[in-house]
C-alpha atoms as a PDB file:
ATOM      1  CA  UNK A   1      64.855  30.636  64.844  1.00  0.00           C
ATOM      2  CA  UNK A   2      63.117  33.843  65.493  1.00  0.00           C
ATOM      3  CA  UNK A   3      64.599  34.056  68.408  1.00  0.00           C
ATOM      4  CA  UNK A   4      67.911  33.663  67.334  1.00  0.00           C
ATOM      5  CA  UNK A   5      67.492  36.570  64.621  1.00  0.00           C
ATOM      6  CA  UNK A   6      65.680  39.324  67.070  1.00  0.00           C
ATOM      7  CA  UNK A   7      68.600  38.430  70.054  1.00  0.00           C
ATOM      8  CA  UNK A   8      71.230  38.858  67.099  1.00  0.00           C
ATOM      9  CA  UNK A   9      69.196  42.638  65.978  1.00  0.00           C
ATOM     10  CA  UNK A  10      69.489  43.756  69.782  1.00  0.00           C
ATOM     11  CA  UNK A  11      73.108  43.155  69.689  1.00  0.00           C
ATOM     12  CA  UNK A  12      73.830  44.696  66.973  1.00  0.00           C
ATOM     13  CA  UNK A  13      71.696  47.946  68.014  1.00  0.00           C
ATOM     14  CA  UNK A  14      73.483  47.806  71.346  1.00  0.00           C
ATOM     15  CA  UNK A  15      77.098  47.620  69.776  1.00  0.00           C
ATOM     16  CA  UNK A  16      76.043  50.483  67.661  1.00  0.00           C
ATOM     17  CA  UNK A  17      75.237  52.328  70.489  1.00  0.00           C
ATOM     18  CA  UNK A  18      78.215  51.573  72.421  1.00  0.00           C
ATOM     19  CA  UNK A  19      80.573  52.647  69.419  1.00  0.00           C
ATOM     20  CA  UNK A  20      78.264  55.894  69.030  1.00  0.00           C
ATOM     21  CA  UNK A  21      78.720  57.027  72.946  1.00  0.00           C
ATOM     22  CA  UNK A  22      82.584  56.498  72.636  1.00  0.00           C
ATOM     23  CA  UNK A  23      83.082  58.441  69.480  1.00  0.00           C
ATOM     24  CA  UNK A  24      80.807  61.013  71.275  1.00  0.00           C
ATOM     25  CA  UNK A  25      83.411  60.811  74.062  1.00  0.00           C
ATOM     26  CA  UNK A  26      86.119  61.124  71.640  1.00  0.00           C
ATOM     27  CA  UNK A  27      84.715  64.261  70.319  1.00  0.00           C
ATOM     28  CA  UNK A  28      83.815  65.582  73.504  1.00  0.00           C
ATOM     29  CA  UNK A  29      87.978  64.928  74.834  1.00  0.00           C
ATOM     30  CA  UNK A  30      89.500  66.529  71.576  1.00  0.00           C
ATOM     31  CA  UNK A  31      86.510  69.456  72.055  1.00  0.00           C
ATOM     32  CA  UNK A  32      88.301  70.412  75.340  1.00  0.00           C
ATOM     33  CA  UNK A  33      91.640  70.735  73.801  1.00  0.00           C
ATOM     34  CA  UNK A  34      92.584  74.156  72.578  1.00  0.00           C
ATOM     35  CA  UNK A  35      92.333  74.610  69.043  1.00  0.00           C
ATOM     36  CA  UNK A  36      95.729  75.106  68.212  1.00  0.00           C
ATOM     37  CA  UNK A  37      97.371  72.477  69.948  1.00  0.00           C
ATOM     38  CA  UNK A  38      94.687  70.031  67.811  1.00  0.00           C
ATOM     39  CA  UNK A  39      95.543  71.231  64.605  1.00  0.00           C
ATOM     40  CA  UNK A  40      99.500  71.110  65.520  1.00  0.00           C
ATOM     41  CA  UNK A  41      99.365  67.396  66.080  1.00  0.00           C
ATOM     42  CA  UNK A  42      97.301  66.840  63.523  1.00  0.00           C
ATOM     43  CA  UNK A  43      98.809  68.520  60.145  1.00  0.00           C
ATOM     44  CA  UNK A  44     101.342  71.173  59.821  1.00  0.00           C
ATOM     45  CA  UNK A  45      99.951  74.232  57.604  1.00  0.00           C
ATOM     46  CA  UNK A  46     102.584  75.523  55.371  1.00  0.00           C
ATOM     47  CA  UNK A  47     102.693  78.735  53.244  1.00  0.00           C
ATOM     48  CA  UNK A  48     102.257  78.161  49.476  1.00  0.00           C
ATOM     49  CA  UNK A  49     105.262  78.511  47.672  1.00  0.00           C
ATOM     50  CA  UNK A  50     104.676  81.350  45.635  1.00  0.00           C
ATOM     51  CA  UNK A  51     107.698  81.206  42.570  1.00  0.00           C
ATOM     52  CA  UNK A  52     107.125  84.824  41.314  1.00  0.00           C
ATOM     53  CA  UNK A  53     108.342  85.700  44.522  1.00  0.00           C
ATOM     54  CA  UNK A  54     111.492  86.137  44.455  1.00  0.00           C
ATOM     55  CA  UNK A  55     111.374  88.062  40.937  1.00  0.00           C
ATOM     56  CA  UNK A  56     109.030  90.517  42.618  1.00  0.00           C
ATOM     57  CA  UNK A  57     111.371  91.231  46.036  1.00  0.00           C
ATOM     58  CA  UNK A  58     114.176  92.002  43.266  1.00  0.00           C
ATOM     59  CA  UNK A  59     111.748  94.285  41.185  1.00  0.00           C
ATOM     60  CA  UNK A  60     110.841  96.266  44.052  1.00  0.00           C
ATOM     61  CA  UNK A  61     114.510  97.142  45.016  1.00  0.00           C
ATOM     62  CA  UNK A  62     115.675  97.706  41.473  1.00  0.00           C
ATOM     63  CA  UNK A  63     113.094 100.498  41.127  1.00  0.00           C
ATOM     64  CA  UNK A  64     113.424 101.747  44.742  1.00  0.00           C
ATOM     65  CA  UNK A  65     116.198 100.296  47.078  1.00  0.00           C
ATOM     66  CA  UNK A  66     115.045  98.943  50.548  1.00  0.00           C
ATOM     67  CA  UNK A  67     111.379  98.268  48.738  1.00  0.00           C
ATOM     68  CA  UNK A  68     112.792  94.538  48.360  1.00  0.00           C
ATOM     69  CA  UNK A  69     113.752  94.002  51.728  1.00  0.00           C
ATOM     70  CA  UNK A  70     110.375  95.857  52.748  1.00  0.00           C
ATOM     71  CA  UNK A  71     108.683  92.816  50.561  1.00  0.00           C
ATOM     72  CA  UNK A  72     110.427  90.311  52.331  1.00  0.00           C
ATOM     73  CA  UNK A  73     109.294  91.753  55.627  1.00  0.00           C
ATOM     74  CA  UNK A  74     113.723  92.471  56.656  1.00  0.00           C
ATOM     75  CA  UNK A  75     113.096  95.567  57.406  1.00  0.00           C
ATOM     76  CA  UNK A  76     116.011  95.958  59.666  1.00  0.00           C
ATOM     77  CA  UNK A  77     117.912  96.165  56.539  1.00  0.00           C
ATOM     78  CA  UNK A  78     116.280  98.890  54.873  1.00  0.00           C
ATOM     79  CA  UNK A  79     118.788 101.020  57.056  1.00  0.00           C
ATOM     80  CA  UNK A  80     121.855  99.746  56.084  1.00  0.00           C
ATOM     81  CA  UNK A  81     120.977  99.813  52.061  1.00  0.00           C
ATOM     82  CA  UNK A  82     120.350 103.537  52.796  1.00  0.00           C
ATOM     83  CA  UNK A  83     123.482 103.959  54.665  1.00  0.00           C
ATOM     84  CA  UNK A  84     125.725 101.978  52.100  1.00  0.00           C
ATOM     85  CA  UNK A  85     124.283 104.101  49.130  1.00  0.00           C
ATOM     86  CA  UNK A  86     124.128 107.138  51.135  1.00  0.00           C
ATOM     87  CA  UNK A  87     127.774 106.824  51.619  1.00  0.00           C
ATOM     88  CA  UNK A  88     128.725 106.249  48.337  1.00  0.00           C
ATOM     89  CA  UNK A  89     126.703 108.931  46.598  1.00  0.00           C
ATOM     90  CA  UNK A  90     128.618 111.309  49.204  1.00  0.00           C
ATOM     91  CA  UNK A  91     132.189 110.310  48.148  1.00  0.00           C
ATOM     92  CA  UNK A  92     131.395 110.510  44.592  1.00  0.00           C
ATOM     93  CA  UNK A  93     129.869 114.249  45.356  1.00  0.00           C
ATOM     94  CA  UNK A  94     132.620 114.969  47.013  1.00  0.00           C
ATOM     95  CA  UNK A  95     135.484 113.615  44.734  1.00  0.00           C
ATOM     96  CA  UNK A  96     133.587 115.341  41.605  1.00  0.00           C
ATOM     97  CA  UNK A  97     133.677 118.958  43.388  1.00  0.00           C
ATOM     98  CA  UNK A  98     137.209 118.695  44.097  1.00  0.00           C
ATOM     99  CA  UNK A  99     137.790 117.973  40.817  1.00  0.00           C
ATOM    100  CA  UNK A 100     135.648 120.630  39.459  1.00  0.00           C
ATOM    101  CA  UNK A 101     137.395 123.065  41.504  1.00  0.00           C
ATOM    102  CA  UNK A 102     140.965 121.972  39.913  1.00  0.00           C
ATOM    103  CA  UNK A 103     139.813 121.874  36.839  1.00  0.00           C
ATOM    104  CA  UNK A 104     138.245 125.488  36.813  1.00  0.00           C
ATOM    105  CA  UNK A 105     141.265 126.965  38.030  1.00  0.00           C
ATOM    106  CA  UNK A 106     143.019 124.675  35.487  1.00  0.00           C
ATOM    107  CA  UNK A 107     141.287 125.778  32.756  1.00  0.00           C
ATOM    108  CA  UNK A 108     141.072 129.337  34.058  1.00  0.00           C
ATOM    109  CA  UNK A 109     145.188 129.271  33.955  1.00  0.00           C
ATOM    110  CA  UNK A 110     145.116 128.226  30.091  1.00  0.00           C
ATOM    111  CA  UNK A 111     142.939 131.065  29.158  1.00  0.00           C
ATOM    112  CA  UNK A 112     145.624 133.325  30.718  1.00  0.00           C
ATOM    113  CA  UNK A 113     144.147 134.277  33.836  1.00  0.00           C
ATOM    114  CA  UNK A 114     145.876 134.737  37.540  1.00  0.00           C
ATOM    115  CA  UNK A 115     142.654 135.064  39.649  1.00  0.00           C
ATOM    116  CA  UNK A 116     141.693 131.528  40.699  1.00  0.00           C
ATOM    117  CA  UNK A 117     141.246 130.811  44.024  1.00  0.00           C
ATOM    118  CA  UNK A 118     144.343 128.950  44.224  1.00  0.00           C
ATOM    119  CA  UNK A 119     146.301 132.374  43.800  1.00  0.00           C
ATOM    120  CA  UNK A 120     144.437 134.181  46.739  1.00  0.00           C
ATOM    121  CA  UNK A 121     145.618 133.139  50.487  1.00  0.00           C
ATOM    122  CA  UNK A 122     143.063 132.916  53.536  1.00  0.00           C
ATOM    123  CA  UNK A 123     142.679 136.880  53.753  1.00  0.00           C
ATOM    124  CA  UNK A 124     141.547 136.644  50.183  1.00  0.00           C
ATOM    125  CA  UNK A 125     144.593 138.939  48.781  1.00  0.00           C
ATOM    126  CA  UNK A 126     146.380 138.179  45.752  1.00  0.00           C
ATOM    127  CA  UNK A 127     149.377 136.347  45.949  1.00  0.00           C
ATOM    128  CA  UNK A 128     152.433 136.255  43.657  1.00  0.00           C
ATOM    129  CA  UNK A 129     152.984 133.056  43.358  1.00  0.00           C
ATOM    130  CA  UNK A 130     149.979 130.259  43.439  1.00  0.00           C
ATOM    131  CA  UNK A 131     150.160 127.787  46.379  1.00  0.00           C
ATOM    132  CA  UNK A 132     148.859 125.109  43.692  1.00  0.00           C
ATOM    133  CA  UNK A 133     151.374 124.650  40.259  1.00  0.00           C
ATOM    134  CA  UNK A 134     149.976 124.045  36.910  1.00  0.00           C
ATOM    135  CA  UNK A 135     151.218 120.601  37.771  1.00  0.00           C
ATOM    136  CA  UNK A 136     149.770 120.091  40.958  1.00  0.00           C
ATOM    137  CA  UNK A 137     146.420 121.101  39.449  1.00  0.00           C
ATOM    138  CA  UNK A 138     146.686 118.465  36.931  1.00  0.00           C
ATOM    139  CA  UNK A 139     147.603 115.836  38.996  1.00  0.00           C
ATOM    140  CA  UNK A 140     144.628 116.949  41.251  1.00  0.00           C
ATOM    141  CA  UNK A 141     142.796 116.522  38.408  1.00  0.00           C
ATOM    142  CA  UNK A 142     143.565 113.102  38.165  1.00  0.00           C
ATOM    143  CA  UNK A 143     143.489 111.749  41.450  1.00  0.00           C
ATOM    144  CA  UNK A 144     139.833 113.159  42.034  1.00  0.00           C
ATOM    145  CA  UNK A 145     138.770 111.826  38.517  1.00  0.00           C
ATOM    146  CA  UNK A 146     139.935 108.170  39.511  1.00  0.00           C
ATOM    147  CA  UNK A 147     138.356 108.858  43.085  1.00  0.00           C
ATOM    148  CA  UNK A 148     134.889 109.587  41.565  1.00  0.00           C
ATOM    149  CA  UNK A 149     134.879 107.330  38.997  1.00  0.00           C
ATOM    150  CA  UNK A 150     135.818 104.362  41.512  1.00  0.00           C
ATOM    151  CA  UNK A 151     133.323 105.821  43.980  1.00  0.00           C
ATOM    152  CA  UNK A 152     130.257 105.505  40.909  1.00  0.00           C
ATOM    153  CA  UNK A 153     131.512 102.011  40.379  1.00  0.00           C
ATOM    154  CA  UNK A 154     130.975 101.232  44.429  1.00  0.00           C
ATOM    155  CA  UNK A 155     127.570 102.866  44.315  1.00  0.00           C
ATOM    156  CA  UNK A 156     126.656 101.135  41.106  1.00  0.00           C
ATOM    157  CA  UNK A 157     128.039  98.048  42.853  1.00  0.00           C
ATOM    158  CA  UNK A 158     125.812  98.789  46.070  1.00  0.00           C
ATOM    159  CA  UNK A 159     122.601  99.246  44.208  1.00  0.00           C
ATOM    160  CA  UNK A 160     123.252  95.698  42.358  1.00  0.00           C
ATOM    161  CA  UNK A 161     123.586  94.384  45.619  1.00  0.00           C
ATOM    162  CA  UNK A 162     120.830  95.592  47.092  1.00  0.00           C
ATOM    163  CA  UNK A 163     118.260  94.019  44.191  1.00  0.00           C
ATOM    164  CA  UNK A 164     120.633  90.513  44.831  1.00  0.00           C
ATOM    165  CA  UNK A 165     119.901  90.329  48.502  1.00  0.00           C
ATOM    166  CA  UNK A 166     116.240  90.941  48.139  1.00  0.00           C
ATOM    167  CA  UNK A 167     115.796  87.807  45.291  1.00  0.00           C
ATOM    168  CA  UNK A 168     118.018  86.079  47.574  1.00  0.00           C
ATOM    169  CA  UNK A 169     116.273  86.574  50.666  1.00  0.00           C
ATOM    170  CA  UNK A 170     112.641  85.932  48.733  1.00  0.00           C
ATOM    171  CA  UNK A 171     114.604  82.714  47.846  1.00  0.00           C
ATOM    172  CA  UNK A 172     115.193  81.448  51.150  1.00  0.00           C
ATOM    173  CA  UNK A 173     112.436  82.218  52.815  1.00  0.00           C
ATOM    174  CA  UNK A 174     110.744  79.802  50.874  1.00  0.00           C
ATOM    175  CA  UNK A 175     113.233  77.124  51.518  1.00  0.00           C
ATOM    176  CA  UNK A 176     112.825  74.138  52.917  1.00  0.00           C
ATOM    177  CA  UNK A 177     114.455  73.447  56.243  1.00  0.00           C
ATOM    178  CA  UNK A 178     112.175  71.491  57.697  1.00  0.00           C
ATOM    179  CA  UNK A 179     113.735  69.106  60.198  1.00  0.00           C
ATOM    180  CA  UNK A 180     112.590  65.812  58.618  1.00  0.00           C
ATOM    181  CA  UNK A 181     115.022  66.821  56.210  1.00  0.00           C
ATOM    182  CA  UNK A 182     118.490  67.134  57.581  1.00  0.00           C
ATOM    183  CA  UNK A 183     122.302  66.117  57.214  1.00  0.00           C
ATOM    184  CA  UNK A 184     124.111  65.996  60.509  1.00  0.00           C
ATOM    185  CA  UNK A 185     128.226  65.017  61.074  1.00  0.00           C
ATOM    186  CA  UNK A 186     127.863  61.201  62.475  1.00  0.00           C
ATOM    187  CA  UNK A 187     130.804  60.354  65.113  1.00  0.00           C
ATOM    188  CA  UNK A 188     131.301  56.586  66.609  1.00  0.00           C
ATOM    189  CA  UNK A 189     133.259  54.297  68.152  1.00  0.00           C
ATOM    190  CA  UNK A 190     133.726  51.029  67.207  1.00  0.00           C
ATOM    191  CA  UNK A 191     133.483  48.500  70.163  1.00  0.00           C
ATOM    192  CA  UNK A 192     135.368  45.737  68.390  1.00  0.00           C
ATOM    193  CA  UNK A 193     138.711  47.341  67.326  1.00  0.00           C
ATOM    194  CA  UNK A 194     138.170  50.774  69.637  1.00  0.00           C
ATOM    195  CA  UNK A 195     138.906  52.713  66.153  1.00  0.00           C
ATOM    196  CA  UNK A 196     136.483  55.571  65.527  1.00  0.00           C
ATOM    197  CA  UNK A 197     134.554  56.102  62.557  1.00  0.00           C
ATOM    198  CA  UNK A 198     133.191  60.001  61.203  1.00  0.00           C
ATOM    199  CA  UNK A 199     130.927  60.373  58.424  1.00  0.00           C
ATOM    200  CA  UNK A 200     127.845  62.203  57.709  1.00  0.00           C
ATOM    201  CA  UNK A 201     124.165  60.891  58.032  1.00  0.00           C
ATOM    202  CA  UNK A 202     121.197  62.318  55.937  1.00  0.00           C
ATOM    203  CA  UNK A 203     117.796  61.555  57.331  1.00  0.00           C
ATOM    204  CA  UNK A 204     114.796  61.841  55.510  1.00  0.00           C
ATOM    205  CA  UNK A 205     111.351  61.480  57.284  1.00  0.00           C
ATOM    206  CA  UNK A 206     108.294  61.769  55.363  1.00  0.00           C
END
């Protein structure tokens, strides 16, 4: 009986030695792996989604355009948003000179006066005749009031865009497109009848 119960303790310290050398083994493989390649079959570290994000990115741009997209890290758009208002702050400048310099000479005309630049030619010498009617110079008037006013409207436009495609951008970069998550067009042909059959197939891993 004593026998029986010291053979059965060596076994059991010998089985507990085997299993202790192979998990040193173990160890010892995965220790000669490089680190990264271990942790990218093991788990797959994703970025906290942050939900203040996105309010932040359109923040930014609303109080200083291109400060979104700098948030978001696109900063190959910061360019363009600089460009786009850039380009409509100049049309609106120069739609409300013209139509300062019409309505000067406009409102020069009604207080009796012939001296507005539209009455001297390229010399600079007074002319008898001015190359712009009272007419023309109202209809000037007009036209570069509706050009200035539509140019604002693009700029204002611009600007509202530029906060949208910051949130919008802070939106998606937080999106999930992970690939066990997908929806792919499904084609096949049926073997029995040789008819074909096209639908969609959603696959969800997890």
């Amino acid at each position: 009986m004593l026998n029986k119960i010291l053979i059965t303790i060596i076994f059991l310290l010998i089985s507990c030695f085997s299993l202790l050398a192979q998990n040193k083994d173990d160890d010892k493989k995965l220790g000669d792996l490089p680190k990264e390649v271990v942790v990218d079959s093991i788990i797959k570290i994703k970025d906290p989604i942050n939900p203040l994000s996105p309010a932040k990115a359109a923040f930014y741009s609303a109080i200083l355009p291109g400060l979104g997209q700098a948030y978001n890290k696109k900063y190959w758009k910061i360019p363009l948003v600089y460009a786009a208002l850039g380009t409509g702050i100049y049309f609106y400048t120069t739609n409300n000179k013209e139509y300062n310099r019409y309505r000067d000479a406009y409102k020069s005309r009604l207080a009796g006066f012939t001296n507005d630049e539209f009455y001297l030619d390229a010399n600079g010498d007074q002319l008898p005749t001015p190359r712009v009617t009272d007419d023309g110079l109202r209809r000037a008037q007009k036209l570069f009031r509706k050009n200035k006013e539509i140019s604002l409207l693009v700029t204002v436009g611009l600007y509202a865009l530029n906060i949208i495609d910051a949130n919008v951008d802070a939106h998606l970069l937080q999106y999930n497109v992970d690939e066990n998550l997908t929806l792919a067009p499904h084609y096949e042909i049926n073997k029995r009848d040789a008819t074909s059959n096209l639908g969609l197939t959603l696959n969800f891993k997890f």
